[in-house]
C-alpha atoms as a PDB file:
ATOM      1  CA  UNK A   1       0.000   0.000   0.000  1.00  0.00           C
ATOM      2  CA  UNK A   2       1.473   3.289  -1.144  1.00  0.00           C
ATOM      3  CA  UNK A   3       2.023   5.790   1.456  1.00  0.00           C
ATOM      4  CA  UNK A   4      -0.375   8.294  -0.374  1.00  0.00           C
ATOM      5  CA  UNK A   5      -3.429   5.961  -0.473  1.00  0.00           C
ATOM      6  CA  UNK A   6      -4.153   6.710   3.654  1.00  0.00           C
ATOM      7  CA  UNK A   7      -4.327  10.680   3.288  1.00  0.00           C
ATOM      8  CA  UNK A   8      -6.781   9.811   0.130  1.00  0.00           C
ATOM      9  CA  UNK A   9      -8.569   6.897   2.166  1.00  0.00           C
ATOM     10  CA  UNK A  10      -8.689   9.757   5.211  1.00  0.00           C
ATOM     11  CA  UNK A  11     -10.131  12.680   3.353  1.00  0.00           C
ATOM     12  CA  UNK A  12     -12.535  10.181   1.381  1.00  0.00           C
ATOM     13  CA  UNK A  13     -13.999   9.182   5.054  1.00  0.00           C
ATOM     14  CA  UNK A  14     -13.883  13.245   6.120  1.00  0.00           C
ATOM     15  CA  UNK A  15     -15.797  13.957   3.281  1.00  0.00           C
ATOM     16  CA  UNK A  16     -18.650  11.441   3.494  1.00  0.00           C
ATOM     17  CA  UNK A  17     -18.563  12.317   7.008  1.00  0.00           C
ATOM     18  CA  UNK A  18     -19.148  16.020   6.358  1.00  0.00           C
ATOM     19  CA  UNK A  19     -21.955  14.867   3.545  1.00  0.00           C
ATOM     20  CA  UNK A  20     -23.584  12.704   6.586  1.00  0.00           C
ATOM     21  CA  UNK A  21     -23.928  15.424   8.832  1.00  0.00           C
ATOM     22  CA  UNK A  22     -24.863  18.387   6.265  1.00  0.00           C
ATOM     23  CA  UNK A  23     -27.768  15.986   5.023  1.00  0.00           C
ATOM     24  CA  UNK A  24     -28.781  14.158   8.506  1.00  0.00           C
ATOM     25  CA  UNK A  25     -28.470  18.312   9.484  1.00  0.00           C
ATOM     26  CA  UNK A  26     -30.625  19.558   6.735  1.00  0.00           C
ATOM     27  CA  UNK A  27     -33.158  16.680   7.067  1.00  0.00           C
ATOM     28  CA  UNK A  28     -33.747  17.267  10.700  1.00  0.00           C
ATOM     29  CA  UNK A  29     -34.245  21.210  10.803  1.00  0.00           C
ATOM     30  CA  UNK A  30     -37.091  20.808   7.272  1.00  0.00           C
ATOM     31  CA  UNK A  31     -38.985  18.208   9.655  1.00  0.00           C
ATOM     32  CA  UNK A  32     -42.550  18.696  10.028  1.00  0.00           C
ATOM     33  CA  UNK A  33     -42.051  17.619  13.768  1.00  0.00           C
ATOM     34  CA  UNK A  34     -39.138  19.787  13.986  1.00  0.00           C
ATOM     35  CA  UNK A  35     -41.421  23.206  13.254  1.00  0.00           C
ATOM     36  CA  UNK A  36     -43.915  21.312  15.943  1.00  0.00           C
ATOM     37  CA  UNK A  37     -40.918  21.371  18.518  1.00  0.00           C
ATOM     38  CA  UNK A  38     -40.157  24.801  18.423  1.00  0.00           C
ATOM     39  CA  UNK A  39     -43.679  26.252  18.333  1.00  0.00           C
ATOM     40  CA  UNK A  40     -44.065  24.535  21.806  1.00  0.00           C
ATOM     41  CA  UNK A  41     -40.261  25.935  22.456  1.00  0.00           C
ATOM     42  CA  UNK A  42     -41.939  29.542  21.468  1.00  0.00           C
ATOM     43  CA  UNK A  43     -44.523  29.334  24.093  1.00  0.00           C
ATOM     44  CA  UNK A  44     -42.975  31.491  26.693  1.00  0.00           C
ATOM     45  CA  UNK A  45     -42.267  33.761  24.625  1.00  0.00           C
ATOM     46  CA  UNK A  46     -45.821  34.150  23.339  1.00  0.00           C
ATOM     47  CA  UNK A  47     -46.731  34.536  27.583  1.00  0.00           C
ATOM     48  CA  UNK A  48     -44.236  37.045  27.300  1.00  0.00           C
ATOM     49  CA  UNK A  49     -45.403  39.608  24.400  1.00  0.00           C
ATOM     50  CA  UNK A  50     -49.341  38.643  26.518  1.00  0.00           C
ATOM     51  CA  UNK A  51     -47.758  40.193  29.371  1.00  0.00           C
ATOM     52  CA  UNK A  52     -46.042  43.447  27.414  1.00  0.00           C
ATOM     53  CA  UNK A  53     -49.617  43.780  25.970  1.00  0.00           C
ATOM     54  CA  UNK A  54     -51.541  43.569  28.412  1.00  0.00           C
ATOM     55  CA  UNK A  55     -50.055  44.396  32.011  1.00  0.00           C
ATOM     56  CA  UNK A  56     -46.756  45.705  33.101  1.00  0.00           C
ATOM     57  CA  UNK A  57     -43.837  43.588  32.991  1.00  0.00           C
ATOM     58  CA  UNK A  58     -40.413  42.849  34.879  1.00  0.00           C
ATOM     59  CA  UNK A  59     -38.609  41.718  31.770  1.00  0.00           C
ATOM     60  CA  UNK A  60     -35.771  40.187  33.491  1.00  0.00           C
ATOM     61  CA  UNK A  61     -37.047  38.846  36.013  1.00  0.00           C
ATOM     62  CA  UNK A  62     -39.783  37.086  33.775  1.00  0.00           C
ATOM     63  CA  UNK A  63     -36.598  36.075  31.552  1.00  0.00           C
ATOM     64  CA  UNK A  64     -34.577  34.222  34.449  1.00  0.00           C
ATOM     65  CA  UNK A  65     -37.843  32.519  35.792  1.00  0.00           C
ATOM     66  CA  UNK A  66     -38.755  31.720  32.575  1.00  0.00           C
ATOM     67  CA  UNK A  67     -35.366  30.118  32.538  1.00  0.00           C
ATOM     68  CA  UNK A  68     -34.940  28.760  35.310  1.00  0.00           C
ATOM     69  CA  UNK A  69     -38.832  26.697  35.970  1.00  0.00           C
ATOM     70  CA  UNK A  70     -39.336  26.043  32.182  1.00  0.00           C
ATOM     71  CA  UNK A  71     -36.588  26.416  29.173  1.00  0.00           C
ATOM     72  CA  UNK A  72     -33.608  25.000  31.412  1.00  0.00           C
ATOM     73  CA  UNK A  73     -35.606  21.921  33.320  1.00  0.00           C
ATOM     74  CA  UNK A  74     -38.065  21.020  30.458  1.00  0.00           C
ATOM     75  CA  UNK A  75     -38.041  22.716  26.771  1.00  0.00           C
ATOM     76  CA  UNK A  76     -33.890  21.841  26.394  1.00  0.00           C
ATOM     77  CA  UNK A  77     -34.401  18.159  27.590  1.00  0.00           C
ATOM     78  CA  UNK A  78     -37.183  17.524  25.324  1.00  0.00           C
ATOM     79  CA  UNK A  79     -35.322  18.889  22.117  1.00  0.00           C
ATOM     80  CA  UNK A  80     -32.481  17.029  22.988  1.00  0.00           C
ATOM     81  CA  UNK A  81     -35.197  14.126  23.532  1.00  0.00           C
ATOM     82  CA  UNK A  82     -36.086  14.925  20.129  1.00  0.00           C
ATOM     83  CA  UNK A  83     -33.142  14.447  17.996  1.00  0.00           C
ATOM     84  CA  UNK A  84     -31.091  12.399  20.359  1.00  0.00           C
ATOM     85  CA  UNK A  85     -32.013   9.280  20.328  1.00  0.00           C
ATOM     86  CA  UNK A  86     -34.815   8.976  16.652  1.00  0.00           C
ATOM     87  CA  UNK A  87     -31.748  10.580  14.628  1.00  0.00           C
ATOM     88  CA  UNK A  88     -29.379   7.643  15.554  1.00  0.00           C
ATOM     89  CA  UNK A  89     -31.004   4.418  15.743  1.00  0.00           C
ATOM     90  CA  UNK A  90     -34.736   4.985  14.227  1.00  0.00           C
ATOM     91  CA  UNK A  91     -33.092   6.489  11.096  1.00  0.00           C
ATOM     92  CA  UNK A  92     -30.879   3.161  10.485  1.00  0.00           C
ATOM     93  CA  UNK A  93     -33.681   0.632  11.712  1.00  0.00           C
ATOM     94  CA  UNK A  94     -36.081   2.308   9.498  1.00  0.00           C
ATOM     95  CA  UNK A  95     -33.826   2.280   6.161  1.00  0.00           C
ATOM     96  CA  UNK A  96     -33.800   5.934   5.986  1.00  0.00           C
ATOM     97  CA  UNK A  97     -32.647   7.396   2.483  1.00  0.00           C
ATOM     98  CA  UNK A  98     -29.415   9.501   4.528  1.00  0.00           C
ATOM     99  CA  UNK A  99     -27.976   5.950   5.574  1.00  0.00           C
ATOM    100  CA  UNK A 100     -28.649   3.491   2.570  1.00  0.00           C
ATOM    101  CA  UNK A 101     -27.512   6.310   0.050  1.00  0.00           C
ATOM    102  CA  UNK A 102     -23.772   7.462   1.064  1.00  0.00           C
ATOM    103  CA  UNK A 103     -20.916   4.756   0.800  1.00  0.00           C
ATOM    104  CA  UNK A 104     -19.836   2.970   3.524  1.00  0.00           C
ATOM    105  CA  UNK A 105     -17.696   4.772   6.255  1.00  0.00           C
ATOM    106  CA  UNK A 106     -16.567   3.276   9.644  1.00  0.00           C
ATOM    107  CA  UNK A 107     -19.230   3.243  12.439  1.00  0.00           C
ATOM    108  CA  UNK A 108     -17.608   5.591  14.399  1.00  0.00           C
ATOM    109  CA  UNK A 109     -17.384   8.482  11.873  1.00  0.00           C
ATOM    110  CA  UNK A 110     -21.063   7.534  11.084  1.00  0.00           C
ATOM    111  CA  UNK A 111     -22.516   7.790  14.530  1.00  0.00           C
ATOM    112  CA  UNK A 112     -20.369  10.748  15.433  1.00  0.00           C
ATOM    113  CA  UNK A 113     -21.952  12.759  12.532  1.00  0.00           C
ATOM    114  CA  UNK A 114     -25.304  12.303  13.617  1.00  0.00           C
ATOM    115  CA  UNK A 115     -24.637  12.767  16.741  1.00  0.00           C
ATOM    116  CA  UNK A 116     -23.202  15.928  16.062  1.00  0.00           C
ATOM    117  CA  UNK A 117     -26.246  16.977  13.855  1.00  0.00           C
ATOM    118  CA  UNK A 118     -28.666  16.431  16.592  1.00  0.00           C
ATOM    119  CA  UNK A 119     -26.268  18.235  19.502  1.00  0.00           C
ATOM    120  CA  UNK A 120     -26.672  21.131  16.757  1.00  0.00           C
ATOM    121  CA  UNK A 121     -29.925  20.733  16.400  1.00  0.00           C
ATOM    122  CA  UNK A 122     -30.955  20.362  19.641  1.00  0.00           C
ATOM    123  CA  UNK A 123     -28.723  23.502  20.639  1.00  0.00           C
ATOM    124  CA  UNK A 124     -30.251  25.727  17.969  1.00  0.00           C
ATOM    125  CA  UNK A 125     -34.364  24.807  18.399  1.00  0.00           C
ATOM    126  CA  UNK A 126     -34.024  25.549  21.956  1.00  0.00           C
ATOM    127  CA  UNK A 127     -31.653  28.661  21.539  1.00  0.00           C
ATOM    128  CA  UNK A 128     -33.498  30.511  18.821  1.00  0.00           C
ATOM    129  CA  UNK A 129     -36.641  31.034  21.297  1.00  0.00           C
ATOM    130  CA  UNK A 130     -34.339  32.190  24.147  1.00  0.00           C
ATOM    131  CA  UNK A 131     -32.964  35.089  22.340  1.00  0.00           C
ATOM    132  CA  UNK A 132     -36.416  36.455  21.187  1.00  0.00           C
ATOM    133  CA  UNK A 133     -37.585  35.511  24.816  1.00  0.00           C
ATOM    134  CA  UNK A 134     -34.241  37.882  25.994  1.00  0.00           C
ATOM    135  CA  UNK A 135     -35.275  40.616  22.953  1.00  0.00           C
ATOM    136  CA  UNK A 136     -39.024  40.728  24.158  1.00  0.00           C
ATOM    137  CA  UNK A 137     -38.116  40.821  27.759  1.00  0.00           C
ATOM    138  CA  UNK A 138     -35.584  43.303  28.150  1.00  0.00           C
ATOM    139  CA  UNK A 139     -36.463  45.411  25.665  1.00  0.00           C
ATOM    140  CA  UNK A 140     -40.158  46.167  27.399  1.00  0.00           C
ATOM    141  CA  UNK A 141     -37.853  47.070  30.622  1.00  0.00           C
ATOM    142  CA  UNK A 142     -35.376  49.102  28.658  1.00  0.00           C
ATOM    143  CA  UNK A 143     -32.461  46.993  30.237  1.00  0.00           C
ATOM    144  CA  UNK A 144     -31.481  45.199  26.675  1.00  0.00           C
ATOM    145  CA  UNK A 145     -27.510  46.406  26.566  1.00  0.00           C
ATOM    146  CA  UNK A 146     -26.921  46.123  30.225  1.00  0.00           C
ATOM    147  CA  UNK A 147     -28.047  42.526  30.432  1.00  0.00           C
ATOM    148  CA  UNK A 148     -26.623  41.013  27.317  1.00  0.00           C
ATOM    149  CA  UNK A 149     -23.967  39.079  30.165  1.00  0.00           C
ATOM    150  CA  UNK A 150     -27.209  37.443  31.583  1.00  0.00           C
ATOM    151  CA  UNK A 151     -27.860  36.130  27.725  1.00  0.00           C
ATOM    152  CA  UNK A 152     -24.834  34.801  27.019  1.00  0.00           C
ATOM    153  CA  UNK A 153     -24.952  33.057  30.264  1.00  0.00           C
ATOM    154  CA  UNK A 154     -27.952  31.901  30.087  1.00  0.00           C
ATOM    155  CA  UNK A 155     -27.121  30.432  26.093  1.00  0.00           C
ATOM    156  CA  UNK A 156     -24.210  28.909  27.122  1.00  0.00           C
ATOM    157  CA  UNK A 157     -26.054  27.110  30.049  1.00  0.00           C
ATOM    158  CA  UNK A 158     -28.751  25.862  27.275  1.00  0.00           C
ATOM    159  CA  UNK A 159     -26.367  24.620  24.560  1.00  0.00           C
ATOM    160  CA  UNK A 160     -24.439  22.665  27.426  1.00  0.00           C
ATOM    161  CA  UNK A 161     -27.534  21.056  28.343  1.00  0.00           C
ATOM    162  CA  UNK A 162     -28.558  20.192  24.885  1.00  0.00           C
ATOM    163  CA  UNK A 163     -25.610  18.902  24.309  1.00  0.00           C
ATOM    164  CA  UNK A 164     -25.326  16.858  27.298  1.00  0.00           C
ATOM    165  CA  UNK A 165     -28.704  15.889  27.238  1.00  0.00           C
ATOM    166  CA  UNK A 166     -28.380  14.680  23.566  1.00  0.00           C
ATOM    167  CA  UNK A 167     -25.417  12.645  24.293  1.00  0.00           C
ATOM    168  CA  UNK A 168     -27.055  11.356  27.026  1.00  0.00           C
ATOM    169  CA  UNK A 169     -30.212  10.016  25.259  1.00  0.00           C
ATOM    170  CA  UNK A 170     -28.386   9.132  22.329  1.00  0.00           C
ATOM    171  CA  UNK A 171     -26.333   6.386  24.219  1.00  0.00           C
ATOM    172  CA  UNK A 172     -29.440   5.155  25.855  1.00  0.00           C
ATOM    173  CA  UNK A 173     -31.126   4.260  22.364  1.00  0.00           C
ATOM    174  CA  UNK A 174     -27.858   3.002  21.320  1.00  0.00           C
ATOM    175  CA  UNK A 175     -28.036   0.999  24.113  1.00  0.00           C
ATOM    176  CA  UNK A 176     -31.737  -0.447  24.425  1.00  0.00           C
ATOM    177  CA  UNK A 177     -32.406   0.781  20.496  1.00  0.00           C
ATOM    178  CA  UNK A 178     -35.161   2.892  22.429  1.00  0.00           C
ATOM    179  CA  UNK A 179     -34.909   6.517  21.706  1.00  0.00           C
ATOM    180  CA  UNK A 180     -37.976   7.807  23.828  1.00  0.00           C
ATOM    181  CA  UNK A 181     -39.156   5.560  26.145  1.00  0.00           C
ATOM    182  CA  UNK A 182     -36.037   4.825  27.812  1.00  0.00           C
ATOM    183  CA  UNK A 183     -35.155   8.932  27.797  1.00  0.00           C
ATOM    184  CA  UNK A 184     -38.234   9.462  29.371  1.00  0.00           C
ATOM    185  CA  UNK A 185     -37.648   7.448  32.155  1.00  0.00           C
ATOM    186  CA  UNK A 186     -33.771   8.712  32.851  1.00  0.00           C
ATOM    187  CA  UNK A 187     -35.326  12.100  32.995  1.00  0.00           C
ATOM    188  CA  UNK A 188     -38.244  11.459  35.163  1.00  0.00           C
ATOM    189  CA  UNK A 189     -35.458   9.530  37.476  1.00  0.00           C
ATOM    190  CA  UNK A 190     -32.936  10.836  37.351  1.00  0.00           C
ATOM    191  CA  UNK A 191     -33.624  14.262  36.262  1.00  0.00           C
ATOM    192  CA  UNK A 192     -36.696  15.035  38.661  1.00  0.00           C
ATOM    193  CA  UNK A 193     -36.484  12.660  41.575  1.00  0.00           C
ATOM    194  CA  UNK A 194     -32.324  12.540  42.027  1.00  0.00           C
ATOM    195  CA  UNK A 195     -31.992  16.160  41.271  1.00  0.00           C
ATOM    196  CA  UNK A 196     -34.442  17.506  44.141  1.00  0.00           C
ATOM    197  CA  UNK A 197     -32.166  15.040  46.650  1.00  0.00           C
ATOM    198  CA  UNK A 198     -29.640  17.234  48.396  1.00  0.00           C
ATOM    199  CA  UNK A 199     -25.776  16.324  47.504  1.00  0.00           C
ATOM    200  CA  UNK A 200     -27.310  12.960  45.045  1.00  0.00           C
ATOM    201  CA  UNK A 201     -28.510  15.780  43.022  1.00  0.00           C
ATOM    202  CA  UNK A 202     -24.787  15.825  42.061  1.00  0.00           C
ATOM    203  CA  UNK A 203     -25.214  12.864  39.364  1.00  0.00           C
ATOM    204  CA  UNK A 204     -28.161  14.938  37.333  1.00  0.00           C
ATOM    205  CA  UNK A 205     -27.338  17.000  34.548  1.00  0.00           C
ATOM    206  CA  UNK A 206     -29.818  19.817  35.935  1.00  0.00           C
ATOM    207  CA  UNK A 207     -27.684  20.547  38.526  1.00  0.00           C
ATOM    208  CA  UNK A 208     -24.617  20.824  36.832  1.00  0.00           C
ATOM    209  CA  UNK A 209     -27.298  23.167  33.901  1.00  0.00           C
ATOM    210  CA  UNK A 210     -28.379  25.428  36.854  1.00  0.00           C
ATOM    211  CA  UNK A 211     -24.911  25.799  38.208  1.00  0.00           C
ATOM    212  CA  UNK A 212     -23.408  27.578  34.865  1.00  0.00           C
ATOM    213  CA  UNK A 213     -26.812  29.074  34.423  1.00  0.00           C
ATOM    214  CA  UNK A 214     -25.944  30.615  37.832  1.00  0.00           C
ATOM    215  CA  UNK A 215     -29.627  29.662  39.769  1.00  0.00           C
ATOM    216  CA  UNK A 216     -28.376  27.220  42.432  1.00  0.00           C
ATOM    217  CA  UNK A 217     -28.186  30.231  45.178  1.00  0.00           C
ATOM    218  CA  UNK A 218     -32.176  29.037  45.722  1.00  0.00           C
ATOM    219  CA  UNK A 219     -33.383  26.511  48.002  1.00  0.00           C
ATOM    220  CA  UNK A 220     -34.767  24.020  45.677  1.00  0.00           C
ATOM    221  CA  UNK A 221     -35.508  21.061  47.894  1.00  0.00           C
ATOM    222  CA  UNK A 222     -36.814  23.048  50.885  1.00  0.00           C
ATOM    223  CA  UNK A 223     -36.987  20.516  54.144  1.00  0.00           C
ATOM    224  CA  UNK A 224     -34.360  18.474  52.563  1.00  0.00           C
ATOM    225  CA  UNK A 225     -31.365  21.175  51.916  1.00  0.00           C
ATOM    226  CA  UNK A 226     -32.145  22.468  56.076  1.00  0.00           C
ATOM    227  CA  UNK A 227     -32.342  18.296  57.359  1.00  0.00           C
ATOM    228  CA  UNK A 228     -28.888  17.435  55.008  1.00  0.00           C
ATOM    229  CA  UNK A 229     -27.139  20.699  54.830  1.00  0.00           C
ATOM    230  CA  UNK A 230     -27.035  24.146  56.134  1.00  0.00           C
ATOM    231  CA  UNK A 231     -27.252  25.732  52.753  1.00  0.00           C
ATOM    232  CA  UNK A 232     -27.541  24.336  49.197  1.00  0.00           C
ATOM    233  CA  UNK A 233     -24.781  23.369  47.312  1.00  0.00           C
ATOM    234  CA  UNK A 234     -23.268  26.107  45.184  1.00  0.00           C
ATOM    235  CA  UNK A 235     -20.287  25.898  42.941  1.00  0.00           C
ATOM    236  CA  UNK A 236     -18.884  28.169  39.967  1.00  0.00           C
ATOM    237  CA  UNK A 237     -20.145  28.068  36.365  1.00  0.00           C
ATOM    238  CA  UNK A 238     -17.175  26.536  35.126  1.00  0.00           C
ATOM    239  CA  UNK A 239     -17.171  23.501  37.835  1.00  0.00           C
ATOM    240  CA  UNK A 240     -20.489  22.575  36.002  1.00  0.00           C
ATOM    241  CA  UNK A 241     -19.395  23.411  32.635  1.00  0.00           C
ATOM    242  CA  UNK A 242     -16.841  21.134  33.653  1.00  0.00           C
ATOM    243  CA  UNK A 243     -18.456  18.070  35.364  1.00  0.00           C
ATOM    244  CA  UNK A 244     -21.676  18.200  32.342  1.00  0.00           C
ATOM    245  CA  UNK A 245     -18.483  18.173  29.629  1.00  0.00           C
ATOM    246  CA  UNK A 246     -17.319  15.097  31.530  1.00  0.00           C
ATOM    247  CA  UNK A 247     -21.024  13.713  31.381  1.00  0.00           C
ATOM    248  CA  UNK A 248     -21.255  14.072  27.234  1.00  0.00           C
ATOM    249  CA  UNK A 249     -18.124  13.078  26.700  1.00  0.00           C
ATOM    250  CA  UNK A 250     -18.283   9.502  28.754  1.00  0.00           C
ATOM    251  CA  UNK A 251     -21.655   8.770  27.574  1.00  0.00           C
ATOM    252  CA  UNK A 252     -20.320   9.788  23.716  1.00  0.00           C
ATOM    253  CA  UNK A 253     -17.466   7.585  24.130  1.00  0.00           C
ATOM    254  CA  UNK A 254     -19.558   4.432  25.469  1.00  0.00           C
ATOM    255  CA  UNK A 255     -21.966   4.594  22.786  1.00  0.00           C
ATOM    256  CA  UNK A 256     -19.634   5.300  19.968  1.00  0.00           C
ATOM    257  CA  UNK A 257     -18.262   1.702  21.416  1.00  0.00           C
ATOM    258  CA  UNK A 258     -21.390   0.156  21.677  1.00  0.00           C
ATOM    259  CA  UNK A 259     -22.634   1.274  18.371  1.00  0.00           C
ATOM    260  CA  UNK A 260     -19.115  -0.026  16.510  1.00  0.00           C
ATOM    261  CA  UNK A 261     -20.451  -3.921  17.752  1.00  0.00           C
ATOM    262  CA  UNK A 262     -24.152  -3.218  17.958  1.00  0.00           C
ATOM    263  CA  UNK A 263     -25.695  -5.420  15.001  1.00  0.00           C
ATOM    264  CA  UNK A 264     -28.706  -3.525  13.336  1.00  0.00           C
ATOM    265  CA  UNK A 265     -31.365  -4.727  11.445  1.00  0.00           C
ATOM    266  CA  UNK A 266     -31.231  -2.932   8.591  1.00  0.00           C
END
């Protein structure tokens, strides 16, 4: 084997890998269910313009409640929901045109690109309502430059949790070749129950979501933070950022594994 057949052989599996994700990309953000997804991500924001309307408003502090009891715990989990698990094993089970059409490439590259096409995904459908959520609220309280630091936090909280989230559900359908039923039950666990346990609440993404979000200075469990602890728990954004970037990148790793030996039906 000549020496320049593996940079050929490498860019030939770079570029199929790049054609993967552009049309797995593309296919996912022209879904029907897709536009479904963010009108119920939208929601809050039609509340919002309701309120600006009709009755005086505290933009900001509408925007970090809004945050913090709905977009954080609920609307990011169920887009990552979305296109975590359906876009990596229903696609191939099902015979979908984006697998059966492009050569073959090694599993790895293949489940990496649509991975990466639903972390984007999931990152962008429950981004896009923030911002007008941020542009509706601060602008009726006339706070919009001064507050653009409590956006980007805010973002960057949301696309970690999308993209830990997706990660998360992705290796579960990799795993039990269930991408909703299995998800729904890790979140309802794990995600609800663990998370409102003092110091436990340490294994759930949300905490870890909240913590770069900067919202953990609350009392979220009530009785249980005074009988286990004096105070909450409270760490810096970037010990979250830190632990949920450990989280996506363990649960990428194990199901890029899994899905290398995993036989499909297809």
């Amino acid at each position: 084997m000549s020496t320049t057949s593996l940079p050929a052989r490498n860019f030939g599996v770079v570029r199929q890998a790049t054609s993967l994700f552009a049309l797995d990309f593309g296919r996912q953000l022209r879904a029907r269910k897709t536009f479904v997804l963010l009108a119920v991500q939208l929601l809050p924001v039609l509340v919002a313009l309701a309120y600006v309307a009709f009755g005086e408003l505290d933009g900001m502090t509408m925007f970090r409640n809004s945050l913090e009891s709905v977009y954080l715990p609920f609307l990011v989990p169920l887009a990552a929901l979305y296109f975590g698990g359906p876009s990596v094993v229903d696609e191939i089970e099902g015979r979908t045109i984006t697998y059966l059409t492009l050569r073959p490439i090694p599993r790895a590259i293949l489940y990496l690109s649509k991975l990466k096409s639903a972390m984007l995904s999931a990152t962008l459908v429950s981004g896009l309502p923030i911002v007008l959520l941020f542009v509706v609220c601060a602008a009726s309280s006339g706070e919009f430059g001064s507050e653009l630091g409590t956006l980007g936090q805010m973002l960057g909280a949301a696309a970690v949790g999308a993209v830990t989230y997706t990660a998360l559900f992705a290796m579960l359908a990799v795993i039990f070749s269930s991408s909703l039923l299995l998800g729904i039950i890790y979140y309802v666990v794990v995600e609800m129950m663990v998370a409102a346990i003092p110091v436990v609440e340490l294994a759930s993404v949300k905490f870890h979501v909240r913590t770069i979000a900067g919202l953990q200075g609350a009392d979220r469990a009530g009785w249980l933070d005074k009988l286990i602890l004096d105070e909450p728990l409270n760490f810096e954004w970037w010990f979250g950022l830190l632990v949920a970037g450990l989280i996506a990148v363990l649960a990428t790793a194990a199901a890029t594994a899994i899905f290398r030996e995993k036989q499909f039906h297809v």
